[in-house]
C-alpha atoms as a PDB file:
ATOM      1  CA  UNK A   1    -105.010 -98.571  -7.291  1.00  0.00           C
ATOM      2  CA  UNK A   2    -101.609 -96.972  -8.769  1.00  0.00           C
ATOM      3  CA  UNK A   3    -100.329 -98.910 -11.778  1.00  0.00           C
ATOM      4  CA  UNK A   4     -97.172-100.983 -10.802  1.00  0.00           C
ATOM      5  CA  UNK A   5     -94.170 -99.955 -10.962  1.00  0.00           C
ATOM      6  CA  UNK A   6     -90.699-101.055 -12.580  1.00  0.00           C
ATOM      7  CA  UNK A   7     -89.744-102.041  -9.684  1.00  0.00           C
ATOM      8  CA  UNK A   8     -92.717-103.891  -8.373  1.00  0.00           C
ATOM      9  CA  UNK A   9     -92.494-106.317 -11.773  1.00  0.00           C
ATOM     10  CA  UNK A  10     -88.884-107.004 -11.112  1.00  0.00           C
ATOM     11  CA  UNK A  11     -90.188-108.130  -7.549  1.00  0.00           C
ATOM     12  CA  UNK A  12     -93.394-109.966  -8.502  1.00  0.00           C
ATOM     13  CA  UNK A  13     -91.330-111.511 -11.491  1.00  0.00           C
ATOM     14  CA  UNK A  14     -89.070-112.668  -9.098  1.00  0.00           C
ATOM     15  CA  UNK A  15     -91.437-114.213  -6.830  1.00  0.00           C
ATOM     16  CA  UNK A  16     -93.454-115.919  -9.546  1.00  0.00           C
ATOM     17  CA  UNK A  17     -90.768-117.323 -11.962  1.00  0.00           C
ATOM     18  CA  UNK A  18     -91.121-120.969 -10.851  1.00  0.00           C
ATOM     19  CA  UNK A  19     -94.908-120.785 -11.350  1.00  0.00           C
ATOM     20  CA  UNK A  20     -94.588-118.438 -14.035  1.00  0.00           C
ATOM     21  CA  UNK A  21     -92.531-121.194 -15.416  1.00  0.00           C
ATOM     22  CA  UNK A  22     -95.010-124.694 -15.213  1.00  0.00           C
ATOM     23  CA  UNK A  23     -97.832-122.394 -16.354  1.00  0.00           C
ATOM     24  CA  UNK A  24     -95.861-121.858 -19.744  1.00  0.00           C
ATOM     25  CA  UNK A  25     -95.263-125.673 -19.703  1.00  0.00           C
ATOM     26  CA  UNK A  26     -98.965-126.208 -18.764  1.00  0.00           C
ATOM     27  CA  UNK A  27     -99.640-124.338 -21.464  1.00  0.00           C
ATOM     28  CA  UNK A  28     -97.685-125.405 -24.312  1.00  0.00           C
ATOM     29  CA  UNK A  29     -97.571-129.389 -23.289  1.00  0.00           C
ATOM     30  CA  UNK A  30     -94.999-131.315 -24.497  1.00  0.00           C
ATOM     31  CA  UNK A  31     -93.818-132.117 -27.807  1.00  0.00           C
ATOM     32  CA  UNK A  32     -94.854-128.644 -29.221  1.00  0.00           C
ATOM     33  CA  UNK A  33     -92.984-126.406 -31.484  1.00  0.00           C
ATOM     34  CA  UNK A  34     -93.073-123.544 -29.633  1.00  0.00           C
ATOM     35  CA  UNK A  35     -90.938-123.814 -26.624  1.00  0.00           C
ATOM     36  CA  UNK A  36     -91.780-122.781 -22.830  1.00  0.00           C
ATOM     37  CA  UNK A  37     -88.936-120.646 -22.174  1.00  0.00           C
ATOM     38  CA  UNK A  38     -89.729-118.998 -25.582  1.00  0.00           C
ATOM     39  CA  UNK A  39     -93.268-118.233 -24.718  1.00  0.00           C
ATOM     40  CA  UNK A  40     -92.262-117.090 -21.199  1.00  0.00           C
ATOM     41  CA  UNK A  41     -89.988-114.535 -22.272  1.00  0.00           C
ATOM     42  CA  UNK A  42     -92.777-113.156 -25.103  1.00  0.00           C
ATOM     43  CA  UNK A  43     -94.770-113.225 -22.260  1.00  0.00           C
ATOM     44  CA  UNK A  44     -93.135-111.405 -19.582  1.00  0.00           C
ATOM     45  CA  UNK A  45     -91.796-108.804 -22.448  1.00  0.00           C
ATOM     46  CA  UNK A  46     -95.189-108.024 -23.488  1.00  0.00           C
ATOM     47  CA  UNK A  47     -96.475-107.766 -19.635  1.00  0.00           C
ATOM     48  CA  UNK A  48     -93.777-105.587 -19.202  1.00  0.00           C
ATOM     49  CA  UNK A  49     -94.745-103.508 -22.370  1.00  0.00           C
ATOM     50  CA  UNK A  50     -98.202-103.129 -20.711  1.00  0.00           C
ATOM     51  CA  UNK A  51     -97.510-102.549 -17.252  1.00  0.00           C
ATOM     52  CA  UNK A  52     -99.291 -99.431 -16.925  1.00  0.00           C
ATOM     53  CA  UNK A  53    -102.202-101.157 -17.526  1.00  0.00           C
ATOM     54  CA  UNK A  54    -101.484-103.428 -14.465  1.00  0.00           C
ATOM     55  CA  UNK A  55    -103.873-101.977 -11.833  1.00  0.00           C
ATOM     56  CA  UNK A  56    -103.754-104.512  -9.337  1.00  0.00           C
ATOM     57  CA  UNK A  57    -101.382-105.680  -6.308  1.00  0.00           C
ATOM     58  CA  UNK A  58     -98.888-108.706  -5.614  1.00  0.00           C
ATOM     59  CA  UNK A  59    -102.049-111.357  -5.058  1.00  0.00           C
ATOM     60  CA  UNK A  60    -103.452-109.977  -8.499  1.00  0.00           C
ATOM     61  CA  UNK A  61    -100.177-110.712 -10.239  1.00  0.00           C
ATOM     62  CA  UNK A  62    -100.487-114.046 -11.386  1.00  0.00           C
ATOM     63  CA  UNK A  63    -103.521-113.945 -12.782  1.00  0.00           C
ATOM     64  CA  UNK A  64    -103.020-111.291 -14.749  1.00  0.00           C
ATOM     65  CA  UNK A  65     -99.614-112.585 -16.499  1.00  0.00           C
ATOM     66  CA  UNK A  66    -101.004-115.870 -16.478  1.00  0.00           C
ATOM     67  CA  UNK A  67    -103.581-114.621 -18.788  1.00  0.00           C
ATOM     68  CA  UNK A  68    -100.884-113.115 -20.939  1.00  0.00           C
ATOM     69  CA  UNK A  69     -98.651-116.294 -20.958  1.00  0.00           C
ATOM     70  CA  UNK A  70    -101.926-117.670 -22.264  1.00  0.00           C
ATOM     71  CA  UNK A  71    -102.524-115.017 -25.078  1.00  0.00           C
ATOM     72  CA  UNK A  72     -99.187-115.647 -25.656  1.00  0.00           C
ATOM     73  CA  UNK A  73     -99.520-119.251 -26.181  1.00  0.00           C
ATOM     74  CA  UNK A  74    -102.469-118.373 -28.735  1.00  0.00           C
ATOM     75  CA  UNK A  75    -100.900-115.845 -30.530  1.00  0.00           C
ATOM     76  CA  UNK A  76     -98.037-118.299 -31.293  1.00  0.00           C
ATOM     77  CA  UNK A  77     -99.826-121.524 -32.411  1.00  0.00           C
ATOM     78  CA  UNK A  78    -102.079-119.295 -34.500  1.00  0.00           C
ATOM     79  CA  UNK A  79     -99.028-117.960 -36.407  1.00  0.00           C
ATOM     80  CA  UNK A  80     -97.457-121.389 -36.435  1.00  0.00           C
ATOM     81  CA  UNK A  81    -100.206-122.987 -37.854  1.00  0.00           C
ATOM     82  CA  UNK A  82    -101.064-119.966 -40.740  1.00  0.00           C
ATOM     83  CA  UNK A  83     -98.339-118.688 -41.516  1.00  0.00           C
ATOM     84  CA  UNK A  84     -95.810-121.688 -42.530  1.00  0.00           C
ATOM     85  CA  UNK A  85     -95.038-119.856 -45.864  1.00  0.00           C
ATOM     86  CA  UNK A  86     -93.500-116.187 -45.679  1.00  0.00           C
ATOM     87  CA  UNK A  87     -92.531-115.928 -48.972  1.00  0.00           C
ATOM     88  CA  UNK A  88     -94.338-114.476 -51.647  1.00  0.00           C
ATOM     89  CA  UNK A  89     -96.441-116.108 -54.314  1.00  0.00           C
ATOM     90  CA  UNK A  90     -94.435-115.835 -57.068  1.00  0.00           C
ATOM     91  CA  UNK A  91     -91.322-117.875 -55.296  1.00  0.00           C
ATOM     92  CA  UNK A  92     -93.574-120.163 -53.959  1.00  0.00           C
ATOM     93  CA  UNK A  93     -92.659-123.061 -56.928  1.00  0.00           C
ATOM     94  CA  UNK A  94     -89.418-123.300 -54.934  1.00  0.00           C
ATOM     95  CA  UNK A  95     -90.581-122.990 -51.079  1.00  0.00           C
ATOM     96  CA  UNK A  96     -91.341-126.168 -48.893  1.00  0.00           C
ATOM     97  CA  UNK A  97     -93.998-125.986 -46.371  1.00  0.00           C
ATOM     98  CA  UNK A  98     -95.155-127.893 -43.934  1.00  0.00           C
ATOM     99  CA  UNK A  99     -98.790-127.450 -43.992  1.00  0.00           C
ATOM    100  CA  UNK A 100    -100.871-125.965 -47.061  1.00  0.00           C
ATOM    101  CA  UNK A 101    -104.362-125.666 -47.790  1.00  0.00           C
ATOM    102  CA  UNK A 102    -105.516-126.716 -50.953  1.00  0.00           C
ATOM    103  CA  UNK A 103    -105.529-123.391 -51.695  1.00  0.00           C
ATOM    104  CA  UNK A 104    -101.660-123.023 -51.114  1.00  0.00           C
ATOM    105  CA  UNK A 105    -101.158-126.029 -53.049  1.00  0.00           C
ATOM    106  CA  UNK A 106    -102.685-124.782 -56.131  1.00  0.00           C
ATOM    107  CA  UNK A 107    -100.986-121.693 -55.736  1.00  0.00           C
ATOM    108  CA  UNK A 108     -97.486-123.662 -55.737  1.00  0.00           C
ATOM    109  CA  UNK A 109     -98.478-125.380 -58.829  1.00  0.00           C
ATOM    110  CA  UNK A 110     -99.331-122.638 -61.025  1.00  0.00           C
ATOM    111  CA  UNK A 111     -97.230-119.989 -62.239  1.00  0.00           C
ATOM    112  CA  UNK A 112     -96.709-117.353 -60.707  1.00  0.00           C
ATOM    113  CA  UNK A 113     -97.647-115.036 -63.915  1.00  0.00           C
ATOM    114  CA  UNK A 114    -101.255-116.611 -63.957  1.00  0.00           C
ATOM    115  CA  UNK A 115    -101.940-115.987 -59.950  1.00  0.00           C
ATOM    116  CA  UNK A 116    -100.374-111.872 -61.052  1.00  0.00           C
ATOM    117  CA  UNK A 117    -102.749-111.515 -64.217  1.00  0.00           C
ATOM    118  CA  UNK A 118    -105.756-112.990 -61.946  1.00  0.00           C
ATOM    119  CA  UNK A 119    -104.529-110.158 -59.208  1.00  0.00           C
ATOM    120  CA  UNK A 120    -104.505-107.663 -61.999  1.00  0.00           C
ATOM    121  CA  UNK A 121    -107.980-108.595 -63.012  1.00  0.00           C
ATOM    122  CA  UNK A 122    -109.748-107.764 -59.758  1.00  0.00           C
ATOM    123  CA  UNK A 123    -111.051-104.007 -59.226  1.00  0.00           C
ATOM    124  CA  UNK A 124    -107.715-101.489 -58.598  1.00  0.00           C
ATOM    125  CA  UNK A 125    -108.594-101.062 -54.718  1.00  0.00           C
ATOM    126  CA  UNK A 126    -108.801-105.011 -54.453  1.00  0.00           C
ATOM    127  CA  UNK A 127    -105.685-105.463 -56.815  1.00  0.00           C
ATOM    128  CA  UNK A 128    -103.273-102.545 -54.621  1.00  0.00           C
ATOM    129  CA  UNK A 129    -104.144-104.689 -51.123  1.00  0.00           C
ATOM    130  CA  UNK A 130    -103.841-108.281 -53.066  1.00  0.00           C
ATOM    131  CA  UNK A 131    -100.862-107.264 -54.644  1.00  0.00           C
ATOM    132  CA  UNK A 132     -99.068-105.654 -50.861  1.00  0.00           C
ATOM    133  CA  UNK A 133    -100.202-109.305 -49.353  1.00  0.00           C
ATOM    134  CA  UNK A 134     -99.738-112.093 -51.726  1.00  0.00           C
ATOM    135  CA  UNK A 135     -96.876-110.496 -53.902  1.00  0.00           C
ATOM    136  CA  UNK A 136     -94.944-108.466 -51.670  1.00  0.00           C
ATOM    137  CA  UNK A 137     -96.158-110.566 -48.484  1.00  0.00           C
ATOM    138  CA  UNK A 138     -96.637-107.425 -46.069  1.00  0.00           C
ATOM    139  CA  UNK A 139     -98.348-107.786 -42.844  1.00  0.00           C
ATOM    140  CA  UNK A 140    -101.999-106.312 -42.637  1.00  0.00           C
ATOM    141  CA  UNK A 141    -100.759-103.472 -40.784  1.00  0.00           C
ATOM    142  CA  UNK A 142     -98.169-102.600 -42.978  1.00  0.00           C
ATOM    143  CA  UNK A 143    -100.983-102.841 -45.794  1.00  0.00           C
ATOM    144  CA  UNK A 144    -103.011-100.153 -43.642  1.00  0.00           C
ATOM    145  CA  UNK A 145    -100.167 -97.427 -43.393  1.00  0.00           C
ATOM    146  CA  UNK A 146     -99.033 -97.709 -46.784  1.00  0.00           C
ATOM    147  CA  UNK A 147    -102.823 -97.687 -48.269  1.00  0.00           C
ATOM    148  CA  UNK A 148    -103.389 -94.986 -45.734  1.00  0.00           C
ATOM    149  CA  UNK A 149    -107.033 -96.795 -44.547  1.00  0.00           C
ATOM    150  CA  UNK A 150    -107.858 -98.762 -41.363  1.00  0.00           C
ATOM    151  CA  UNK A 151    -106.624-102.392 -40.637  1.00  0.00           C
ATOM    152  CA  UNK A 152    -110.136-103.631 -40.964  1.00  0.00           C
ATOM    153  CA  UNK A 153    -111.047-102.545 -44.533  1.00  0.00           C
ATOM    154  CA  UNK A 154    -106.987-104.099 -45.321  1.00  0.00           C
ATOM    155  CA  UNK A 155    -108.513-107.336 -44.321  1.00  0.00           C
ATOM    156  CA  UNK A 156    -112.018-106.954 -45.445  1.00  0.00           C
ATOM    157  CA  UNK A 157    -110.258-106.295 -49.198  1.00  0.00           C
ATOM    158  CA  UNK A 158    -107.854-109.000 -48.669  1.00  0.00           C
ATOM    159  CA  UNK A 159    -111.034-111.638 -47.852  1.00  0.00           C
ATOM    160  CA  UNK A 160    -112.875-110.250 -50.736  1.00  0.00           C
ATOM    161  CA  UNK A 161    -110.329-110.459 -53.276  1.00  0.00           C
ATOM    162  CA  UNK A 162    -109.224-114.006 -52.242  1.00  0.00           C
ATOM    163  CA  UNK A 163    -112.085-114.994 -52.930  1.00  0.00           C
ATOM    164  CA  UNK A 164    -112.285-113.725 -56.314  1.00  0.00           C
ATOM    165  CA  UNK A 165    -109.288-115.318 -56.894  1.00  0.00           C
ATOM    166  CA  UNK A 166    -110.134-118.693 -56.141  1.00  0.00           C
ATOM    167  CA  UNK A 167    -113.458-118.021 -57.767  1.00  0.00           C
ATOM    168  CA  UNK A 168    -111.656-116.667 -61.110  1.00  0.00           C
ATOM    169  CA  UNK A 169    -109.079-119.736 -60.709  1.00  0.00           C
ATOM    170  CA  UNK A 170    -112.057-122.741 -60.497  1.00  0.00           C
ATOM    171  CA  UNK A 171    -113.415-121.297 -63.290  1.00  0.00           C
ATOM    172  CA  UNK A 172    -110.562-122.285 -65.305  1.00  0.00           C
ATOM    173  CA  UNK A 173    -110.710-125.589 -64.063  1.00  0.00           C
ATOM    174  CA  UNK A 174    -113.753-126.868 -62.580  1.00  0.00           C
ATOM    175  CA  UNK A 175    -111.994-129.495 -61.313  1.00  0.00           C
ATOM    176  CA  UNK A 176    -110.668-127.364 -58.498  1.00  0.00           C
ATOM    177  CA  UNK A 177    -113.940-128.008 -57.281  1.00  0.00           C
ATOM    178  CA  UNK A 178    -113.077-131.026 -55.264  1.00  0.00           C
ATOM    179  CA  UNK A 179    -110.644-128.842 -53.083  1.00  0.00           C
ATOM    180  CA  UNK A 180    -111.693-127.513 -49.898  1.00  0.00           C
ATOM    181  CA  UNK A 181    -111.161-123.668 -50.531  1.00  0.00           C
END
């Protein structure tokens, strides 16, 4: 089958709002912090990015964006729930969040000179990506283009050198060792 076109979204979009509506209050229940109409529009905006993947017909419709409203939904609570703190680490002494690991919390407390001179300890191609994420606070992707290597080595080098961080940071005070890291 022909992918959709334009006009057929405008049409099925049409159709389906009301539905299209309860599932994105299904799906994000009450009391939340991300809003339906909020998630609806991501929704429909990123159907409408990928329409010409849409192989199927008006019955096939709903399905399909209600699998997206759902992705949607996911997306969103995932970057609600790790992301709380966009700055980087060395204003985080003056940043309130509203969840932190302990990991973030220790981070807060010391300064932000000591969290640097760990980054500058760790080997130069662990150092470059630490330094992009926690520093500068770019987005993996960002990390990748500028470092000119794939997405999944930015995050395997990110993983490795966080944990040499906290490592290198518990062994200046074992007592870290009651944290949850």
């Amino acid at each position: 089958m022909a992918t959709a076109s334009v006009k057929d979204f405008e049409i099925y979009m049409e159709n389906n709002m009301p539905y299209l509506r309860r599932i994105a209050s299904n799906v994000t229940g009450y009391g939340h912090a991300i809003e339906p109409d909020d998630l609806l529009q991501d929704a429909i905006y990123s159907a409408f990015k990928r329409l010409e993947t849409y192989r199927g017909g008006p019955n096939d419709f709903k399905p399909w964006i209600s699998r997206i409203i759902r992705n949607a939904y996911i997306d969103a609570y995932r970057r609600a729930t790790r992301e709380v703190c966009t700055q980087p680490i060395k204003e985080a002494a003056e940043i309130q969040c509203r969840r932190l690991s302990p990991f973030d919390v220790f981070s807060k407390e010391q300064s932000g000179a000591r969290i640097i001179a760990v980054i500058d300890g760790l080997p130069d191609n662990l150092a470059e990506a630490a330094r992009l994420r926690f520093i500068d606070d770019r987005k993996y992707i960002e990390i990748a283009e500028t470092l000119k290597i794939p997405e999944g080595t930015v995050k395997s080098r990110i993983s490795r050198a966080r944990e040499l961080i906290r490592r290198n940071l518990l062994d200046s005070d074992p007592n870290l060792l009651n944290y949850d890291f």
